[in-house]
N, C-alpha and C. Protein backbone atom coordinates (compact mmCIF):
# COMPACT_ATOMS: atom_id res chain seq x y z
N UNK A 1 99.80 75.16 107.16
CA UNK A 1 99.82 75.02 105.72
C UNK A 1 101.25 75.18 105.22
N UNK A 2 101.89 74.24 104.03
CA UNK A 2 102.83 74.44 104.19
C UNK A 2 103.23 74.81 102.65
N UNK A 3 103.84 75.66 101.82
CA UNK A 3 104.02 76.22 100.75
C UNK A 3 105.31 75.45 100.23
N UNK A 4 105.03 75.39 99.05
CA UNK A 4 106.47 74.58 97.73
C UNK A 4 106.00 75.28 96.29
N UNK A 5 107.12 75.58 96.29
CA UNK A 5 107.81 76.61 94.86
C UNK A 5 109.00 76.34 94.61
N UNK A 6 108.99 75.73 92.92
CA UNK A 6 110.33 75.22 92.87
C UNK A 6 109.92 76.20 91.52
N UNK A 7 111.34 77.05 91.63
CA UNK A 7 111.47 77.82 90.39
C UNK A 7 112.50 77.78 89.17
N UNK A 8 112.38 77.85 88.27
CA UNK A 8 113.93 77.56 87.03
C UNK A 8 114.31 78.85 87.45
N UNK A 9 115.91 78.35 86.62
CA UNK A 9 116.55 80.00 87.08
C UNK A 9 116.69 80.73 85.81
N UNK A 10 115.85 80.25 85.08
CA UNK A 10 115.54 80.75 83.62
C UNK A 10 113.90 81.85 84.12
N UNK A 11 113.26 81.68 84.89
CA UNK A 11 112.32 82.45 84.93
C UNK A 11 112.12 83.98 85.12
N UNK A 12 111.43 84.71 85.02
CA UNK A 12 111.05 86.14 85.08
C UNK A 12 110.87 86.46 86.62
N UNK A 13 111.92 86.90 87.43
CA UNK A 13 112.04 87.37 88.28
C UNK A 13 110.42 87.94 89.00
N UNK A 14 110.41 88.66 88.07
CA UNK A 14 108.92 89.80 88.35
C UNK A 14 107.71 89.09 88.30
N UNK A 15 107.61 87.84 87.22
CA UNK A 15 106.64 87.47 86.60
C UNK A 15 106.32 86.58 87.72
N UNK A 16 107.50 86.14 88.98
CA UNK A 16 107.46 85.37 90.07
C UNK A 16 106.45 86.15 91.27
N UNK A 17 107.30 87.34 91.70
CA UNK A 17 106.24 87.83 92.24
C UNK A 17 104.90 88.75 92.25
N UNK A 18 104.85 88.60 90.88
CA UNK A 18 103.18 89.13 90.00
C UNK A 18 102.81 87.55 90.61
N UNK A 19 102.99 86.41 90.89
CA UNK A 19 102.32 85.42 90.88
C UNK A 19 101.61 84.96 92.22
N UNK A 20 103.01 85.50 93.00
CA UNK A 20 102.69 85.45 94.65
C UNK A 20 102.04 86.36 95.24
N UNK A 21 102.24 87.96 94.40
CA UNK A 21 100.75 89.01 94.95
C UNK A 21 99.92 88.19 94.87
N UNK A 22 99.22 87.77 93.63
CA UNK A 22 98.58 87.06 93.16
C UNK A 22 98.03 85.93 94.49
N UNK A 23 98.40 85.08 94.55
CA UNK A 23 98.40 83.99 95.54
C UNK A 23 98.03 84.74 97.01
N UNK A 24 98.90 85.99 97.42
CA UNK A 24 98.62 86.07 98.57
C UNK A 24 97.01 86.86 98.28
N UNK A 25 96.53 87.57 97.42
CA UNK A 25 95.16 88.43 97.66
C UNK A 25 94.11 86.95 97.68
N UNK A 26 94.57 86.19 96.43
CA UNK A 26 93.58 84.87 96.93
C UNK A 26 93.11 84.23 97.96
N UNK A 27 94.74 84.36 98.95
CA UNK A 27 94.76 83.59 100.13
C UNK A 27 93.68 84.51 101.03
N UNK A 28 93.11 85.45 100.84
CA UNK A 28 92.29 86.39 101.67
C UNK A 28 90.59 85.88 101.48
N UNK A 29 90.54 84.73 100.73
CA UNK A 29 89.39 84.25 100.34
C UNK A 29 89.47 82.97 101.41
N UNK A 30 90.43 82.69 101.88
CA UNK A 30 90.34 80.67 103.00
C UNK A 30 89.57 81.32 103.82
N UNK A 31 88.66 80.37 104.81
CA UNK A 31 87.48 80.67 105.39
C UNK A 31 88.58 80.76 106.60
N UNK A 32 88.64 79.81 106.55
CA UNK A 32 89.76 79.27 108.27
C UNK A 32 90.70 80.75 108.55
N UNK A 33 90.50 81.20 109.41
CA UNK A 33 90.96 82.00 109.49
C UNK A 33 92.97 81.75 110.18
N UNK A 34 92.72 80.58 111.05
CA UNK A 34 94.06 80.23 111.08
C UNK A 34 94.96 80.01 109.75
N UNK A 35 94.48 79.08 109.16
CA UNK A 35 94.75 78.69 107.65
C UNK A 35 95.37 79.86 106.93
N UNK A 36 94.26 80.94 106.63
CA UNK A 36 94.39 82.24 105.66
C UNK A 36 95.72 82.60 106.11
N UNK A 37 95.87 82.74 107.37
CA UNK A 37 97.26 83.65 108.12
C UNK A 37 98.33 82.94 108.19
N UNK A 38 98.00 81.66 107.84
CA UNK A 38 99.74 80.61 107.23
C UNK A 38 99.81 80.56 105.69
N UNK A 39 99.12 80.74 105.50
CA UNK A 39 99.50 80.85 103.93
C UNK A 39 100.08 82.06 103.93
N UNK A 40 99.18 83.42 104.12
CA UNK A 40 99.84 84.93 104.22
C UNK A 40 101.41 84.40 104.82
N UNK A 41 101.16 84.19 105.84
CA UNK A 41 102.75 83.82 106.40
C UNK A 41 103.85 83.61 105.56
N UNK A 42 103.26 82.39 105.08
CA UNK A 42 104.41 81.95 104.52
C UNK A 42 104.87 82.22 103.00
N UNK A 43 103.44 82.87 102.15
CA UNK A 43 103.87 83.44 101.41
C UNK A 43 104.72 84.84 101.13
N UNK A 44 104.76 85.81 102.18
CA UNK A 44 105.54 86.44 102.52
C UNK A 44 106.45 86.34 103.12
N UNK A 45 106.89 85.16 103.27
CA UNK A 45 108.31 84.64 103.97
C UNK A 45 109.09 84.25 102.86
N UNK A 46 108.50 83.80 101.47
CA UNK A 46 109.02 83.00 100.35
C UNK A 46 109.19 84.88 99.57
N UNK A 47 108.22 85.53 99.51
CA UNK A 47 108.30 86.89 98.32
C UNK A 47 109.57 87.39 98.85
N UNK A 48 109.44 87.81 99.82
CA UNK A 48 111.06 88.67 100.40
C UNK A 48 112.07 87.63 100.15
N UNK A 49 112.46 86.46 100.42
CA UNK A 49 113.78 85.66 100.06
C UNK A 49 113.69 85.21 98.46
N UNK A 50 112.63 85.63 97.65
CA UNK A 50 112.86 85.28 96.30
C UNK A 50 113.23 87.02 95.49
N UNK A 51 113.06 88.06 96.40
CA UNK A 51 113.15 89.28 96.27
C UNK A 51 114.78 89.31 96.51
N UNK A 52 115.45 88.38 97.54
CA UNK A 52 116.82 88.60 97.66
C UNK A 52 117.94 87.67 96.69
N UNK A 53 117.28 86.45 97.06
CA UNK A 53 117.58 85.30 96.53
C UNK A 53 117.52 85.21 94.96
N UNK A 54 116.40 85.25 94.35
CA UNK A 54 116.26 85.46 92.97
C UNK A 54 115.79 83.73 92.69
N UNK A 55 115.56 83.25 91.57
CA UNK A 55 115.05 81.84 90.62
C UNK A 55 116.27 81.18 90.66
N UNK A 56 115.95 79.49 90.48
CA UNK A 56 117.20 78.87 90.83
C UNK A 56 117.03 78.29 91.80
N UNK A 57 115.51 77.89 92.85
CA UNK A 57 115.58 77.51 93.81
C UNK A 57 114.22 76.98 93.95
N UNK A 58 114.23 75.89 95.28
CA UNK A 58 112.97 75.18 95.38
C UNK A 58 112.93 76.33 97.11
N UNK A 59 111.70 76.80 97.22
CA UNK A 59 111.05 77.03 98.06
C UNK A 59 110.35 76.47 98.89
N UNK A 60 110.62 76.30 100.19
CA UNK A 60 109.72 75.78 100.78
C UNK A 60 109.32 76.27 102.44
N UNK A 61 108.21 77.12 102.45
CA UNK A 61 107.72 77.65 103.58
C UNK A 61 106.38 77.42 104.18
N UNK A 62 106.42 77.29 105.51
CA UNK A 62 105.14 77.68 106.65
C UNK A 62 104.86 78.77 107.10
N UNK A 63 104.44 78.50 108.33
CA UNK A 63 103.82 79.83 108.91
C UNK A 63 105.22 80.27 109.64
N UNK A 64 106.10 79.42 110.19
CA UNK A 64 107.33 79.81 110.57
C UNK A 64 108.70 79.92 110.35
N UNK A 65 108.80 79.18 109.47
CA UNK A 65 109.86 79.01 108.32
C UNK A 65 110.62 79.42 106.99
N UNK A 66 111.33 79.61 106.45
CA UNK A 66 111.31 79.45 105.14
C UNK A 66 113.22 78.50 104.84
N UNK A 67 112.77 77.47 103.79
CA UNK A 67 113.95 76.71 103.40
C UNK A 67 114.33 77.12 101.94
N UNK A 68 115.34 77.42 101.48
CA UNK A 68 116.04 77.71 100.11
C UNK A 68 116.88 76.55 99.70
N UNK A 69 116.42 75.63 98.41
CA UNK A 69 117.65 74.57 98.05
C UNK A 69 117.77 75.34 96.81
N UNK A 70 118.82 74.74 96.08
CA UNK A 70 119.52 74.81 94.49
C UNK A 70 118.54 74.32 94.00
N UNK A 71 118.15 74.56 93.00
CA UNK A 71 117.30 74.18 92.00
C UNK A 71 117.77 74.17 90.48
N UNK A 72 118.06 72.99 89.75
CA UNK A 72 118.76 73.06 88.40
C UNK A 72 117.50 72.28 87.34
N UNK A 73 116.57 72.23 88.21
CA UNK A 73 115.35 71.83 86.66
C UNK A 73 114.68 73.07 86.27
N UNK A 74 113.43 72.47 85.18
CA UNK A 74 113.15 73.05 84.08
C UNK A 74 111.79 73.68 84.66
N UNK A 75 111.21 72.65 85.55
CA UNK A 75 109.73 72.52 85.96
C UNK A 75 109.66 73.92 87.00
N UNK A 76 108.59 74.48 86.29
CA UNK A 76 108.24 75.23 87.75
C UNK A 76 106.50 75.01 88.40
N UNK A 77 106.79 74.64 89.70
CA UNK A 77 105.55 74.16 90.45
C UNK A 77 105.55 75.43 91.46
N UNK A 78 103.84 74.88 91.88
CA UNK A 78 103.68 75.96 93.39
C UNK A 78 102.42 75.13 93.82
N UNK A 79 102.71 75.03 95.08
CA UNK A 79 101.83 73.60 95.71
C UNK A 79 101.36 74.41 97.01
N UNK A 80 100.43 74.30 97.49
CA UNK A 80 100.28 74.76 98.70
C UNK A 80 99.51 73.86 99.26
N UNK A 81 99.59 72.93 100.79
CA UNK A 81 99.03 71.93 101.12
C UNK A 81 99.46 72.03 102.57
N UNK A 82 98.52 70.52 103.09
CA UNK A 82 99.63 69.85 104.22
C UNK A 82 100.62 69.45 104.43
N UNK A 83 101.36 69.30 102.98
CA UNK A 83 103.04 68.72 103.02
C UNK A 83 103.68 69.29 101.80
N UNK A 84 104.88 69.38 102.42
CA UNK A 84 105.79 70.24 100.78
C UNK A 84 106.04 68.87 100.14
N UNK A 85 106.25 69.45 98.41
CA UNK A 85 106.01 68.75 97.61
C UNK A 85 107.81 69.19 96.84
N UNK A 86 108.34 68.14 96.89
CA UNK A 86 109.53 68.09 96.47
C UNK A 86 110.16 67.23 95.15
N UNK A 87 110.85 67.66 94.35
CA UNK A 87 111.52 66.68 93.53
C UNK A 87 111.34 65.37 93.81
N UNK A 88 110.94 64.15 93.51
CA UNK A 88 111.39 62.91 93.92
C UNK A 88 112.33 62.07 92.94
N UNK A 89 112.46 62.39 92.10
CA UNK A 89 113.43 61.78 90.89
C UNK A 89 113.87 62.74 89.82
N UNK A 90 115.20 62.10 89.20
CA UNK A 90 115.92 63.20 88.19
C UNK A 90 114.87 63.83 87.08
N UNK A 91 113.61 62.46 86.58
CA UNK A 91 113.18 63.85 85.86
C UNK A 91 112.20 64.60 86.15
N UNK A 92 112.04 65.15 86.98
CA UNK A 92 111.62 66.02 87.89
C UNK A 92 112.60 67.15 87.88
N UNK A 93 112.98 67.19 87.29
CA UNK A 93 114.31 68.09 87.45
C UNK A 93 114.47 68.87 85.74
N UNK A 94 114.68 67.98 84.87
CA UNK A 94 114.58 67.89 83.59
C UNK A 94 112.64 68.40 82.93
């Protein structure tokens, strides 16, 4: 499973990870038990580097990974799927 969080760097630090507790107690509801433990994964791979890192950035983690880009839009998403979900055009950004 693979996690995308693109955050403004206008956002509430805290209000970010009130969102991802959030997300990870949910994630304790996926049946799949492989599944449940990549999401856990990777959402605790994204809380600690947004704990260091801070807003301002697109997120994007698995069960083994985590990637940090610049992030200068407005939009804030959180996708969790089979594929990260990225900017594809400027206004996407705006």
């Amino acid at each position: 499973m693979k996690v995308s969080f693109w955050i403004p760097k206008d956002e509430n630090p805290q209000n970010i990870m009130n969102f991802i507790e959030n997300e990870i107690t949910e994630a304790k509801n996926i049946k799949s038990k492989e599944t449940r433990k990549d999401v856990n994964t990777a959402l605790t791979l994204m809380k600690w580097n947004i704990r260091t890192y801070g807003t301002g950035y697109c997120y994007y983690a698995d069960e083994t990974k985590l990637v940090a880009d610049k992030y200068e839009g407005r939009i804030k998403k959180y996708h969790c799927g089979r594929d990260f979900v990225e900017p594809e055009k400027p206004s996407d950004y705006t």
